[in-house]
PDB file of N, CA and C in Angstrom:
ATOM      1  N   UNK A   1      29.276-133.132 -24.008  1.00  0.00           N
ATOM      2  CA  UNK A   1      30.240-132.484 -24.879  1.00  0.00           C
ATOM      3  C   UNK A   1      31.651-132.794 -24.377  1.00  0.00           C
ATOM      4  N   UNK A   2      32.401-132.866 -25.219  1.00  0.00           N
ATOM      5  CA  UNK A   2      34.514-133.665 -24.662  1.00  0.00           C
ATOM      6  C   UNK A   2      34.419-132.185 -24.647  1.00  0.00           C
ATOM      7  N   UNK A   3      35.486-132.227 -23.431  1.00  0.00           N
ATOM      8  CA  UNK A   3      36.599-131.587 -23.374  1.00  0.00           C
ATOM      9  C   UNK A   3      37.885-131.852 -24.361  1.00  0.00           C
ATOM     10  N   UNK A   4      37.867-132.264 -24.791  1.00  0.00           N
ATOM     11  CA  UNK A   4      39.599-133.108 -25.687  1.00  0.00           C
ATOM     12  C   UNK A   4      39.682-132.083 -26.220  1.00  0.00           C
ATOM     13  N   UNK A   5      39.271-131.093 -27.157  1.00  0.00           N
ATOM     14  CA  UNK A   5      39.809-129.950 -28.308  1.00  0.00           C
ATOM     15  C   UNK A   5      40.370-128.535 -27.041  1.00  0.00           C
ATOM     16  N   UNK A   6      39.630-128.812 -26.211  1.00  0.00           N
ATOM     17  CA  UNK A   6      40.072-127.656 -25.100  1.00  0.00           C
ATOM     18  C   UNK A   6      41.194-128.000 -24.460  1.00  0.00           C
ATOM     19  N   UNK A   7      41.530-129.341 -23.718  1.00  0.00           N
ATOM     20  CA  UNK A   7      42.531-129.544 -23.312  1.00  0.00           C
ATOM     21  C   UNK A   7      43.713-129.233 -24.072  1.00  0.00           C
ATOM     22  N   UNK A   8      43.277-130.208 -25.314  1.00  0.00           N
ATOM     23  CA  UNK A   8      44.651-129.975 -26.217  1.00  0.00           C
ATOM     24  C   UNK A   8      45.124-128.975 -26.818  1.00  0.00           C
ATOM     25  N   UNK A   9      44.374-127.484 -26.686  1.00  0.00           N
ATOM     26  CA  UNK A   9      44.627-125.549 -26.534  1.00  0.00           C
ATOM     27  C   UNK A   9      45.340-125.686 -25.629  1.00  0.00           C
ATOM     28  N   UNK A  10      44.611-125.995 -24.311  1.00  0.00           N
ATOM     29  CA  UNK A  10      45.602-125.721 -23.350  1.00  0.00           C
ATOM     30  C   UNK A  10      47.176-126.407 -23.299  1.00  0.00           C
ATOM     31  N   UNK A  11      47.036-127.357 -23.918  1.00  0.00           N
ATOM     32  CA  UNK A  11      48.632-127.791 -23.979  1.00  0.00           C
ATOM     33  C   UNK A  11      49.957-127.272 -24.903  1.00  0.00           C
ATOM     34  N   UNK A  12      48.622-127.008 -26.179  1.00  0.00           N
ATOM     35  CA  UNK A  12      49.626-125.877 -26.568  1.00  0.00           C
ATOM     36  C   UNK A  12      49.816-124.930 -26.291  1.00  0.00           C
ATOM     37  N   UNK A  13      48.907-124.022 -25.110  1.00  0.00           N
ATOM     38  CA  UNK A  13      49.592-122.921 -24.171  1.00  0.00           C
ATOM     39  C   UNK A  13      50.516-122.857 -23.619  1.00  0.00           C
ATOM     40  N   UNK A  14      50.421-124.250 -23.043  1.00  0.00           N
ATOM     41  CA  UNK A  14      51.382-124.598 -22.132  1.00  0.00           C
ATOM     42  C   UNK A  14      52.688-124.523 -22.943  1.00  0.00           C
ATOM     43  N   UNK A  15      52.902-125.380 -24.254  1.00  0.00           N
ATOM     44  CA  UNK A  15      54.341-125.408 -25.241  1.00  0.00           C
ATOM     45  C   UNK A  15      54.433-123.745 -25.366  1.00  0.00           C
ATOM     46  N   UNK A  16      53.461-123.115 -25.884  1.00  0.00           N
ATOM     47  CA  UNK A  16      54.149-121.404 -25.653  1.00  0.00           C
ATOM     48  C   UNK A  16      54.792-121.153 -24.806  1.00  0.00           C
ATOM     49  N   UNK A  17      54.023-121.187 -23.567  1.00  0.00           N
ATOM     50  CA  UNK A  17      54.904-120.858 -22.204  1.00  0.00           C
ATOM     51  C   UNK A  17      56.530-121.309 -21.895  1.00  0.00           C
ATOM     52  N   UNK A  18      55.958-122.363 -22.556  1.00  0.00           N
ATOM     53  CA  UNK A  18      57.963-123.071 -22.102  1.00  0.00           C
ATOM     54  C   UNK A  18      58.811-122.807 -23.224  1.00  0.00           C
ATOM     55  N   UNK A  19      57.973-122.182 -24.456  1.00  0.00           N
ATOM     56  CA  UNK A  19      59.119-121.604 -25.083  1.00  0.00           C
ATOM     57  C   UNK A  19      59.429-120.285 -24.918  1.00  0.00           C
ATOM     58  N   UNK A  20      58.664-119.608 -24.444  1.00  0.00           N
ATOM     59  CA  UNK A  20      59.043-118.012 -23.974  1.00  0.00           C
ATOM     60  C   UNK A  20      59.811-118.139 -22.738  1.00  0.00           C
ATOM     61  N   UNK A  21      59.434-119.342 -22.218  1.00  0.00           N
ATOM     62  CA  UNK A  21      60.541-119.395 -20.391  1.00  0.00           C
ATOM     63  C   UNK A  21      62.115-119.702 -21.162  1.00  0.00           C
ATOM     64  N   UNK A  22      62.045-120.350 -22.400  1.00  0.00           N
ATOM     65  CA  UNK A  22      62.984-121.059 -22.954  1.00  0.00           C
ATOM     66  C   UNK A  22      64.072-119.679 -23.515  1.00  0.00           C
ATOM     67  N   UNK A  23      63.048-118.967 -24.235  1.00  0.00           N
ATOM     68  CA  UNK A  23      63.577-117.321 -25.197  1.00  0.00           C
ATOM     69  C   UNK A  23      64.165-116.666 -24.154  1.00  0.00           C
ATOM     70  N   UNK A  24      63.108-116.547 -22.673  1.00  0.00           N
ATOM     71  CA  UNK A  24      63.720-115.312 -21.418  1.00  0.00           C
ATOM     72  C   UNK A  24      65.203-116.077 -21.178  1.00  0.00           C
ATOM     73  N   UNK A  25      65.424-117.401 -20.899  1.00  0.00           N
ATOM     74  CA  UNK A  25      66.651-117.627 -20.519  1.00  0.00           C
ATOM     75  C   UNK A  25      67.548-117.385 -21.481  1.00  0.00           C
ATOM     76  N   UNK A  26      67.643-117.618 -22.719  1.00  0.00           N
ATOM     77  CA  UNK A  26      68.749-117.540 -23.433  1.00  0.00           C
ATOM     78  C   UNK A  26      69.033-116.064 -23.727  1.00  0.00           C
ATOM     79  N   UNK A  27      67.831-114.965 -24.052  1.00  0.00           N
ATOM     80  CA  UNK A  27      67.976-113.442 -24.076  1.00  0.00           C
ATOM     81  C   UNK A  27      67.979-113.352 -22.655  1.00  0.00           C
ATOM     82  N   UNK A  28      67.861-113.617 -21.550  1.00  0.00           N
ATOM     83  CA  UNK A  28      67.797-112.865 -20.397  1.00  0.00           C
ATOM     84  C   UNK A  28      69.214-112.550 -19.869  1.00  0.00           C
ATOM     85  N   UNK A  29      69.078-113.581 -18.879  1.00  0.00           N
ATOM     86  CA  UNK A  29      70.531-113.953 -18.037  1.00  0.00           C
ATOM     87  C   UNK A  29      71.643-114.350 -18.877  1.00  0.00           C
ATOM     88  N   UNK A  30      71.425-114.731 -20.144  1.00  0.00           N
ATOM     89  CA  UNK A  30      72.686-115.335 -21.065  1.00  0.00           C
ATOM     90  C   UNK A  30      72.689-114.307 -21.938  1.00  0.00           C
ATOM     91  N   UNK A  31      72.284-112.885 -21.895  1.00  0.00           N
ATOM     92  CA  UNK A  31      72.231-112.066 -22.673  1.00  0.00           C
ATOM     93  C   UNK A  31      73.724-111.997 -23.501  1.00  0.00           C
ATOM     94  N   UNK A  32      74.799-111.592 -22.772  1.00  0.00           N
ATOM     95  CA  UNK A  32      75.812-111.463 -23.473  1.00  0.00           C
ATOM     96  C   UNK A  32      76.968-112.986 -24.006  1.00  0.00           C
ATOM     97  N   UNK A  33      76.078-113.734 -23.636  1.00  0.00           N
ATOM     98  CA  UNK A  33      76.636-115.382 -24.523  1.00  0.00           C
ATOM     99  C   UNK A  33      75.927-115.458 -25.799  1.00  0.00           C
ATOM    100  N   UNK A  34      74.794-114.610 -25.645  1.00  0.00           N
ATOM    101  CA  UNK A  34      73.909-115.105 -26.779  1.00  0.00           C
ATOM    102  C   UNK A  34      74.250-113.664 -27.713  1.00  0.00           C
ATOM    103  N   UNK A  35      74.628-112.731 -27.531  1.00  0.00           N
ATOM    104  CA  UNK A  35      74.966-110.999 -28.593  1.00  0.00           C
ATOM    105  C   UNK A  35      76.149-110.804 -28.001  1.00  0.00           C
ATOM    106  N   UNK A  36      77.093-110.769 -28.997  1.00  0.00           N
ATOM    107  CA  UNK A  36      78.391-110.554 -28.727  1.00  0.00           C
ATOM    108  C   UNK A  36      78.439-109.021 -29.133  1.00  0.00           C
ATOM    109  N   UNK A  37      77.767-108.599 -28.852  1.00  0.00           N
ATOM    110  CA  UNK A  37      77.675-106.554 -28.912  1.00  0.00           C
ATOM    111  C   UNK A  37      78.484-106.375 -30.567  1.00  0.00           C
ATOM    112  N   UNK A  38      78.415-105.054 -30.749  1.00  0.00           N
ATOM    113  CA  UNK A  38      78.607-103.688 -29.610  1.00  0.00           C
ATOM    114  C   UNK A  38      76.774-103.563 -28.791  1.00  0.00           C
ATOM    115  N   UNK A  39      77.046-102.968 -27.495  1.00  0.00           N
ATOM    116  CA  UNK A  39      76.363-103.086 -27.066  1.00  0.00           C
ATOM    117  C   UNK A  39      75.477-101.133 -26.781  1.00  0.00           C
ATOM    118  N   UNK A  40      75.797-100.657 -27.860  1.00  0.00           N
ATOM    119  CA  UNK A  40      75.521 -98.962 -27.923  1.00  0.00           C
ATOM    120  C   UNK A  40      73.882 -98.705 -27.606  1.00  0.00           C
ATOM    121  N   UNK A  41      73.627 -99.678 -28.714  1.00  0.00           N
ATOM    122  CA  UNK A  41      71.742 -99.490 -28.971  1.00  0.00           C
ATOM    123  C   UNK A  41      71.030-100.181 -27.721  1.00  0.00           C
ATOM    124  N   UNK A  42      71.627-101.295 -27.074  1.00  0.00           N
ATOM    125  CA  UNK A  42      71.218-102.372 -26.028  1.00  0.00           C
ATOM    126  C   UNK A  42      70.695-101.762 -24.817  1.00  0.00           C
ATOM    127  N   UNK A  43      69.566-102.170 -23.972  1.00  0.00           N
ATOM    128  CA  UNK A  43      69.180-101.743 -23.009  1.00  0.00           C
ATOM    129  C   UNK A  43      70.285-101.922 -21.997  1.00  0.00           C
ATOM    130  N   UNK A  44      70.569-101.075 -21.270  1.00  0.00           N
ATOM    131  CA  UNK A  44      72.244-101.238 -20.139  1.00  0.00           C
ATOM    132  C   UNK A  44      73.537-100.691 -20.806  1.00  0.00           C
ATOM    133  N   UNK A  45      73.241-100.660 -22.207  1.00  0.00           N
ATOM    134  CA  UNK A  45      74.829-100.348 -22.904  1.00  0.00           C
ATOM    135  C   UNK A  45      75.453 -99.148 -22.404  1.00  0.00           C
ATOM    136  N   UNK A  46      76.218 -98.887 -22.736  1.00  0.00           N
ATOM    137  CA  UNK A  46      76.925 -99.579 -23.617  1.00  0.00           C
ATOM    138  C   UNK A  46      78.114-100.119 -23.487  1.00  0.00           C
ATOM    139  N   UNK A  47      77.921-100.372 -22.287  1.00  0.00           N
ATOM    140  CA  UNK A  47      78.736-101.510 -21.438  1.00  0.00           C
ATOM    141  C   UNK A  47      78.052-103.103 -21.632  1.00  0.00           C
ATOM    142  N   UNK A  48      78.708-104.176 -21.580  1.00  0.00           N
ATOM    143  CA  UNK A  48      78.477-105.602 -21.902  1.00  0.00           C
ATOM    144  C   UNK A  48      77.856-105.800 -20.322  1.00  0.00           C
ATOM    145  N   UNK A  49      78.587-105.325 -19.751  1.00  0.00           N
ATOM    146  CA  UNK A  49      77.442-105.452 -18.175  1.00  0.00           C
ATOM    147  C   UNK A  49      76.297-105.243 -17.984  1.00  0.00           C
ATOM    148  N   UNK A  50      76.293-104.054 -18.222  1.00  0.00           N
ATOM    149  CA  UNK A  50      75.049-102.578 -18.214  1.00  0.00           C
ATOM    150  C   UNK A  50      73.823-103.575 -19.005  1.00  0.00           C
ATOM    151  N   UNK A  51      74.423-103.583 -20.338  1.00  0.00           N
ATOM    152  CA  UNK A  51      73.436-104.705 -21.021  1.00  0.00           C
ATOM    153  C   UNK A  51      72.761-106.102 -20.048  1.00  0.00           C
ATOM    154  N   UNK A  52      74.028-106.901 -19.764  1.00  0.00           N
ATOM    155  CA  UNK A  52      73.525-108.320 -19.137  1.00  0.00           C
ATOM    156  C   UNK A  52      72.696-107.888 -18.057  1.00  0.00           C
ATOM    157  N   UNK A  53      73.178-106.979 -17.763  1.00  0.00           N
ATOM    158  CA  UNK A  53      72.085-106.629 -15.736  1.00  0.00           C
ATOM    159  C   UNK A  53      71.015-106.489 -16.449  1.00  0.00           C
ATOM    160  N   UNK A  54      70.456-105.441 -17.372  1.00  0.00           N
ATOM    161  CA  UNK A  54      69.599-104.712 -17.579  1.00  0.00           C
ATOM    162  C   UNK A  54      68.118-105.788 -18.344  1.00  0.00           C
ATOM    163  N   UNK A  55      68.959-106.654 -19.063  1.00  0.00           N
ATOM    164  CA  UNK A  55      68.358-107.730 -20.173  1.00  0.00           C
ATOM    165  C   UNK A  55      67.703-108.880 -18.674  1.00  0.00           C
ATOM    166  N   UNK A  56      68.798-109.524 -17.798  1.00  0.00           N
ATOM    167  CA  UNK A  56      68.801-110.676 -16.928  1.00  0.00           C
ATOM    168  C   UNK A  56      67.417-109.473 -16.053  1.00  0.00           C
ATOM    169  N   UNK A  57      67.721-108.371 -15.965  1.00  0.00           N
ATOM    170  CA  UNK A  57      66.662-107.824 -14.411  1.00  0.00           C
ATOM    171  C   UNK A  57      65.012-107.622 -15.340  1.00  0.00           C
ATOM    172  N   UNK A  58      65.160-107.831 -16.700  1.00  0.00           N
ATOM    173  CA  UNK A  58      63.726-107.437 -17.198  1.00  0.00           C
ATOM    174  C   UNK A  58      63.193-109.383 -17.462  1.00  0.00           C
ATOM    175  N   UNK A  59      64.224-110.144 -17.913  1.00  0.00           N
ATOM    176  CA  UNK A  59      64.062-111.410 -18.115  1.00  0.00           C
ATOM    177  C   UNK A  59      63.120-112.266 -17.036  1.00  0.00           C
ATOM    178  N   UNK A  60      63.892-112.214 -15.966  1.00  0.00           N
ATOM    179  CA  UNK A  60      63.747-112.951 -14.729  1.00  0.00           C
ATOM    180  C   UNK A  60      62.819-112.744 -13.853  1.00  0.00           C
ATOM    181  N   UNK A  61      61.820-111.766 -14.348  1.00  0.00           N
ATOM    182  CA  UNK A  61      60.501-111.559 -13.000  1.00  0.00           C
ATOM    183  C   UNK A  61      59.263-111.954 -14.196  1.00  0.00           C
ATOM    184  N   UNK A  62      59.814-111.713 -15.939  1.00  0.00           N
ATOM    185  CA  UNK A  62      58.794-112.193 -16.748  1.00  0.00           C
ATOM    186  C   UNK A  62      58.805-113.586 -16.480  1.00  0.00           C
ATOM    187  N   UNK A  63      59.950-114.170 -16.331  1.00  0.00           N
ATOM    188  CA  UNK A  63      60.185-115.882 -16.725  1.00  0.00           C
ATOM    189  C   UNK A  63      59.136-115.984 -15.337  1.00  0.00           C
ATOM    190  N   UNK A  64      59.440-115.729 -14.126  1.00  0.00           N
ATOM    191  CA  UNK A  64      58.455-116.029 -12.814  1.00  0.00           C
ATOM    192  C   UNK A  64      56.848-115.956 -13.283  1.00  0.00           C
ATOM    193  N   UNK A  65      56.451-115.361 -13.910  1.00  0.00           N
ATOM    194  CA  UNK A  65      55.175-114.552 -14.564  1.00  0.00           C
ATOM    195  C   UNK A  65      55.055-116.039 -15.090  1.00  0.00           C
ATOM    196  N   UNK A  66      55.910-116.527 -16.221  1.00  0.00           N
ATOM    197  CA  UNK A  66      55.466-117.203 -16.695  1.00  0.00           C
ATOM    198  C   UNK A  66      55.473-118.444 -16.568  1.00  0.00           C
ATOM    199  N   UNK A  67      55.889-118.812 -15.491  1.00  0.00           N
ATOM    200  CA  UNK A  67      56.026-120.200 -14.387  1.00  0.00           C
ATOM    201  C   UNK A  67      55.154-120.291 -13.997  1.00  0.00           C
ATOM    202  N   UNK A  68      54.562-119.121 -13.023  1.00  0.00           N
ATOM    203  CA  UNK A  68      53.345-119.571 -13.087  1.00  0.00           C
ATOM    204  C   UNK A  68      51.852-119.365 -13.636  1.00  0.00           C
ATOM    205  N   UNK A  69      51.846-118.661 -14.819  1.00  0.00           N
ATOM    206  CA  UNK A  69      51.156-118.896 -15.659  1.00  0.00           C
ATOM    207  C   UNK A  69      51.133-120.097 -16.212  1.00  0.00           C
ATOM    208  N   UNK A  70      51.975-121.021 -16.305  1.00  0.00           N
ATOM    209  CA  UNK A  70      52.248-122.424 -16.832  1.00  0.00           C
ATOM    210  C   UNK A  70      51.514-123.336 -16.067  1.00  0.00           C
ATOM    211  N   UNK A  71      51.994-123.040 -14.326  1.00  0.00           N
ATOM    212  CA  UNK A  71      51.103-123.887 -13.439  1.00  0.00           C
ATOM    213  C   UNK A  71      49.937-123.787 -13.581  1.00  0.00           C
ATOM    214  N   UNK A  72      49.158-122.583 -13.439  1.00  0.00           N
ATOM    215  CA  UNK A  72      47.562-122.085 -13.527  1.00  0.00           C
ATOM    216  C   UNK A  72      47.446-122.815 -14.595  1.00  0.00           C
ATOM    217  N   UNK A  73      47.662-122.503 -16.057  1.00  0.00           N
ATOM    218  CA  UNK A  73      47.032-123.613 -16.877  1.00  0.00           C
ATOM    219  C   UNK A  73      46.714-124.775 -16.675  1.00  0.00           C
ATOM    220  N   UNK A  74      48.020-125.754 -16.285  1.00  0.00           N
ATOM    221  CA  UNK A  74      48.183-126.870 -16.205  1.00  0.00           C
ATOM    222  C   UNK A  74      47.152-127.084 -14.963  1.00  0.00           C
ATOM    223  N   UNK A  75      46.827-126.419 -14.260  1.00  0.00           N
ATOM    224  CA  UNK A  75      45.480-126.751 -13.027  1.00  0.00           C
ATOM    225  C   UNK A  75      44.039-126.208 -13.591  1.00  0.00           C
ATOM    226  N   UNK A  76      44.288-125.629 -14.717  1.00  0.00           N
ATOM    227  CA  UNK A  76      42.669-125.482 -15.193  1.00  0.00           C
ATOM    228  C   UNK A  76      42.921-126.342 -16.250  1.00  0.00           C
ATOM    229  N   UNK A  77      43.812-127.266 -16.821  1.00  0.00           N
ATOM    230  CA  UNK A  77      43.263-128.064 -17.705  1.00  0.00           C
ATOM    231  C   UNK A  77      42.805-129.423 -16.795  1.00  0.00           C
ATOM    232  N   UNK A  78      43.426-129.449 -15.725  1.00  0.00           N
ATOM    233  CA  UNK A  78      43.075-130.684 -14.612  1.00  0.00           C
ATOM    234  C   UNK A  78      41.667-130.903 -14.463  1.00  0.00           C
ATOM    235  N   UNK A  79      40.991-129.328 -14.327  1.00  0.00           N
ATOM    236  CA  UNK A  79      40.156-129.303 -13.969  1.00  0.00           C
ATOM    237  C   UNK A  79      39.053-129.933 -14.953  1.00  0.00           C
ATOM    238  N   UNK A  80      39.412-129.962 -16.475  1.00  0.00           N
ATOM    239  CA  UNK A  80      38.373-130.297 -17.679  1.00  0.00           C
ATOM    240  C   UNK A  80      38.635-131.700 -17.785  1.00  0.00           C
ATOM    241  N   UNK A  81      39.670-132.182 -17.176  1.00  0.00           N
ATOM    242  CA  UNK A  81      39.308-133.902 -17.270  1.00  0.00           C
ATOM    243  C   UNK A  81      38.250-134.273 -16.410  1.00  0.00           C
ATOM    244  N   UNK A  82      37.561-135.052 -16.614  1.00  0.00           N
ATOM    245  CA  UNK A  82      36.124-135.634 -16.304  1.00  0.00           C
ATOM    246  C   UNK A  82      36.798-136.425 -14.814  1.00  0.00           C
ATOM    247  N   UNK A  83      35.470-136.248 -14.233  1.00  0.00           N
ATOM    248  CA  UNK A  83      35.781-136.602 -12.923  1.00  0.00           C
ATOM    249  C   UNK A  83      35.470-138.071 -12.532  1.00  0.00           C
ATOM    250  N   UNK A  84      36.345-138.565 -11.524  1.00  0.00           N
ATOM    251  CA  UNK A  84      35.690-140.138 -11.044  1.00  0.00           C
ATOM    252  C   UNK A  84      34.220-140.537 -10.865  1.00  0.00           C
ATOM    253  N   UNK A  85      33.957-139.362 -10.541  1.00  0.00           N
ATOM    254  CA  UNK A  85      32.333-139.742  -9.969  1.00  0.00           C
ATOM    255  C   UNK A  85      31.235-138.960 -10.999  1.00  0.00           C
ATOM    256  N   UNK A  86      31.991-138.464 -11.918  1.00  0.00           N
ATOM    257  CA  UNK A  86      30.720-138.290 -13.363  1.00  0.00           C
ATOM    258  C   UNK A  86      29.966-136.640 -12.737  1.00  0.00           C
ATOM    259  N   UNK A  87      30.612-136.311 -11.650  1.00  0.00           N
ATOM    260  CA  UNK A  87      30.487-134.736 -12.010  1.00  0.00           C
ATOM    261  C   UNK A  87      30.916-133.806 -12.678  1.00  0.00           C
ATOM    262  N   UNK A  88      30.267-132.906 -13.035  1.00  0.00           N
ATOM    263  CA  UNK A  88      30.846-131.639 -14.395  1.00  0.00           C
ATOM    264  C   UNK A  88      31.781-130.919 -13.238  1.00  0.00           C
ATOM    265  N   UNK A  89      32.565-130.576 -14.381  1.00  0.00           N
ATOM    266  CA  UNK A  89      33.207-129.374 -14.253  1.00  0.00           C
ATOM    267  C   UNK A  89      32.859-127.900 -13.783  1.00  0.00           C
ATOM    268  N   UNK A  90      33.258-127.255 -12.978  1.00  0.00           N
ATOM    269  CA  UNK A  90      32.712-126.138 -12.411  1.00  0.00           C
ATOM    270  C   UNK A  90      32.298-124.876 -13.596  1.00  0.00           C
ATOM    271  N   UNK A  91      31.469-124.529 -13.322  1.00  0.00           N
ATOM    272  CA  UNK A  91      30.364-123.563 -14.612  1.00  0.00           C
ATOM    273  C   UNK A  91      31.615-122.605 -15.258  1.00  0.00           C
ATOM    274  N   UNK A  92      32.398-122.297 -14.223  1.00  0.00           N
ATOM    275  CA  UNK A  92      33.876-121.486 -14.865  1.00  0.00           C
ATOM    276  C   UNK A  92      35.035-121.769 -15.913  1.00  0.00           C
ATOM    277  N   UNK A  93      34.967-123.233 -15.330  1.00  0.00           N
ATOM    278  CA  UNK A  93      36.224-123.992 -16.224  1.00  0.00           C
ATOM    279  C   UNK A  93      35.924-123.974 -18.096  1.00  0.00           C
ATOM    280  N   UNK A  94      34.894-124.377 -18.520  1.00  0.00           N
ATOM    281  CA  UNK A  94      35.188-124.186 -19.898  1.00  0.00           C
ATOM    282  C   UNK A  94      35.234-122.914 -20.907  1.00  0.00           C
ATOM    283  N   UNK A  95      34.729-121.464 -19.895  1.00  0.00           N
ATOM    284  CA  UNK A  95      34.988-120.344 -20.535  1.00  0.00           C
ATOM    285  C   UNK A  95      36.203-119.848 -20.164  1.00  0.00           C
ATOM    286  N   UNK A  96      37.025-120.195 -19.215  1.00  0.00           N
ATOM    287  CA  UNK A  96      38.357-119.582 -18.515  1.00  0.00           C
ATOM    288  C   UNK A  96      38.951-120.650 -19.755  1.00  0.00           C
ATOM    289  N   UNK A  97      39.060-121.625 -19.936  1.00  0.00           N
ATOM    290  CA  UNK A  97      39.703-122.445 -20.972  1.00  0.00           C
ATOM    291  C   UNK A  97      39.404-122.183 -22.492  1.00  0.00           C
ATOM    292  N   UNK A  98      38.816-121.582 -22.701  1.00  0.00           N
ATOM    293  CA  UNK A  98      37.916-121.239 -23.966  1.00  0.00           C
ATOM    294  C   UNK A  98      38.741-119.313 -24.531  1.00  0.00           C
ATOM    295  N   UNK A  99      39.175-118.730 -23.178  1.00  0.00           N
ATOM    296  CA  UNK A  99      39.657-117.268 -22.619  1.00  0.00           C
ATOM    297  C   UNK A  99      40.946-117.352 -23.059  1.00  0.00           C
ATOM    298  N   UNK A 100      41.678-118.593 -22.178  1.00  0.00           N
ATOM    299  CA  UNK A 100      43.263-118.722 -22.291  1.00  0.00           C
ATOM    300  C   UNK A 100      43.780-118.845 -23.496  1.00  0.00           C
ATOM    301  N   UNK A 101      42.547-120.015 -24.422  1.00  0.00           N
ATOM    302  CA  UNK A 101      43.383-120.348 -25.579  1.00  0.00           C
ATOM    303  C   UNK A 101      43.343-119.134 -26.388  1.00  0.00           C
ATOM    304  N   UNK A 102      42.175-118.322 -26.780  1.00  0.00           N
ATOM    305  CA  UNK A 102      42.094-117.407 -27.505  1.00  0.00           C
ATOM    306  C   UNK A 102      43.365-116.445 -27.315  1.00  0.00           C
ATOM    307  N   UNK A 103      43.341-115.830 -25.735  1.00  0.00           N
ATOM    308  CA  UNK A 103      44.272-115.022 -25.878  1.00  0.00           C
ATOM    309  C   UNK A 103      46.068-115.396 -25.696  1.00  0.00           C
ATOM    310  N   UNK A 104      46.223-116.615 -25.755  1.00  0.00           N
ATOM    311  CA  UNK A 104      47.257-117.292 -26.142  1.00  0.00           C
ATOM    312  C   UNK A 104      47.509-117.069 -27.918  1.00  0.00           C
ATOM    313  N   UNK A 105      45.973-117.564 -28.528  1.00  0.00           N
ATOM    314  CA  UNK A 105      46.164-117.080 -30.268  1.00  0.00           C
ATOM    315  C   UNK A 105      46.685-115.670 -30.759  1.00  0.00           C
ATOM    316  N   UNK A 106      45.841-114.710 -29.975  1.00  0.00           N
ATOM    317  CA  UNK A 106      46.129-113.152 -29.522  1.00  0.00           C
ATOM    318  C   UNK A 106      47.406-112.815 -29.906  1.00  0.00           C
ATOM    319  N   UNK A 107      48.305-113.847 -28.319  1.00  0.00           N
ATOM    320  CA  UNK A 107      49.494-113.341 -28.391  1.00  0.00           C
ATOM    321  C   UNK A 107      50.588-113.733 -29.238  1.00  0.00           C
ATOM    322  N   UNK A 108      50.196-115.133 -30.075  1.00  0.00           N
ATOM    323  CA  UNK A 108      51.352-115.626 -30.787  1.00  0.00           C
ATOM    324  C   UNK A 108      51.002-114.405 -32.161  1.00  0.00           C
ATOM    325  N   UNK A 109      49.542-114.177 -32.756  1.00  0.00           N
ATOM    326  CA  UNK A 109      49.497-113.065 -33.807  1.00  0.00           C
ATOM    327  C   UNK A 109      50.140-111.685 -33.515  1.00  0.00           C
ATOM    328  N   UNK A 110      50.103-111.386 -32.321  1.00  0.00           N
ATOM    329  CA  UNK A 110      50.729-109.828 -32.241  1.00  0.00           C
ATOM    330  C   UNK A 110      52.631-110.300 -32.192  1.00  0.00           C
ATOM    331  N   UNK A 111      52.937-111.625 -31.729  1.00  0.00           N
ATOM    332  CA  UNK A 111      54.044-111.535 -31.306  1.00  0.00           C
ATOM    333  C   UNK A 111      54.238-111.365 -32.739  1.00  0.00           C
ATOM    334  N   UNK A 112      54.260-112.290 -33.769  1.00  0.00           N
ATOM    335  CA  UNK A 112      54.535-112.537 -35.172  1.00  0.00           C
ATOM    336  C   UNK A 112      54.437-110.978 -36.080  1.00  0.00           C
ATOM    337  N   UNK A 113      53.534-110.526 -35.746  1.00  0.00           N
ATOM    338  CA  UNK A 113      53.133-108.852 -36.574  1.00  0.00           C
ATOM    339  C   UNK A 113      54.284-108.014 -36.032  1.00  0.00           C
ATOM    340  N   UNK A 114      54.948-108.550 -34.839  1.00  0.00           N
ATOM    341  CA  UNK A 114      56.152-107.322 -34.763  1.00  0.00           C
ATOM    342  C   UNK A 114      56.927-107.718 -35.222  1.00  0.00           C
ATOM    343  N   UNK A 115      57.312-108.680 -35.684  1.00  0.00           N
ATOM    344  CA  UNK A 115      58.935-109.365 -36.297  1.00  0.00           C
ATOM    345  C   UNK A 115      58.479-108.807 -37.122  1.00  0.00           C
TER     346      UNK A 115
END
């Protein structure tokens, strides 16, 4: 049985990931380049500071989260390329890959149902 339809989940996990690392930077740390306030309703407000600290200190330990969540993928999709010497893949790898993509689908449907 290929691996190819699994890998290529996992790569589009991977494009999620780097666009949410992509979203945390521009809402995070660039909070107040990117919302020119008022900043009343804003987490930190309602000061333009209060905001940037508050946005950059929730941003920046998710973006880490999701660095390396990016790596872990990218080492369990390593793992589904076929090996030099024509051994399988460890009994784990195609349900942990089979896990990620789903709840990668999971999260792009719930993200979308809150907008």
């Amino acid at each position: 049985m290929t691996t190819a339809p699994l890998r290529g989940g996992l790569r589009l996990v991977q494009l999620l990931l780097i666009a949410l690392i992509a979203l945390l930077i521009a809402r995070g740390p660039l909070y107040g380049v990117v919302d020119g306030g008022p900043y009343d309703g804003a987490w930190g407000g309602p000061s333009r500071s209060g905001a940037w600290l508050v946005h950059a200190a929730v941003a920046v330990p998710i973006g880490v989260v999701a660095g390396a969540l990016l790596v872990a993928v990218e080492r369990l999709r390593r793992r589904l390329v076929p090996r030099e010497q024509g051994e399988p893949a460890a009994w784990w790898v195609r349900s942990a890959a089979v896990t990620t993509v789903v709840l990668a689908a999971l999260f792009v449907v719930l993200w979308v149902r809150q907008l």
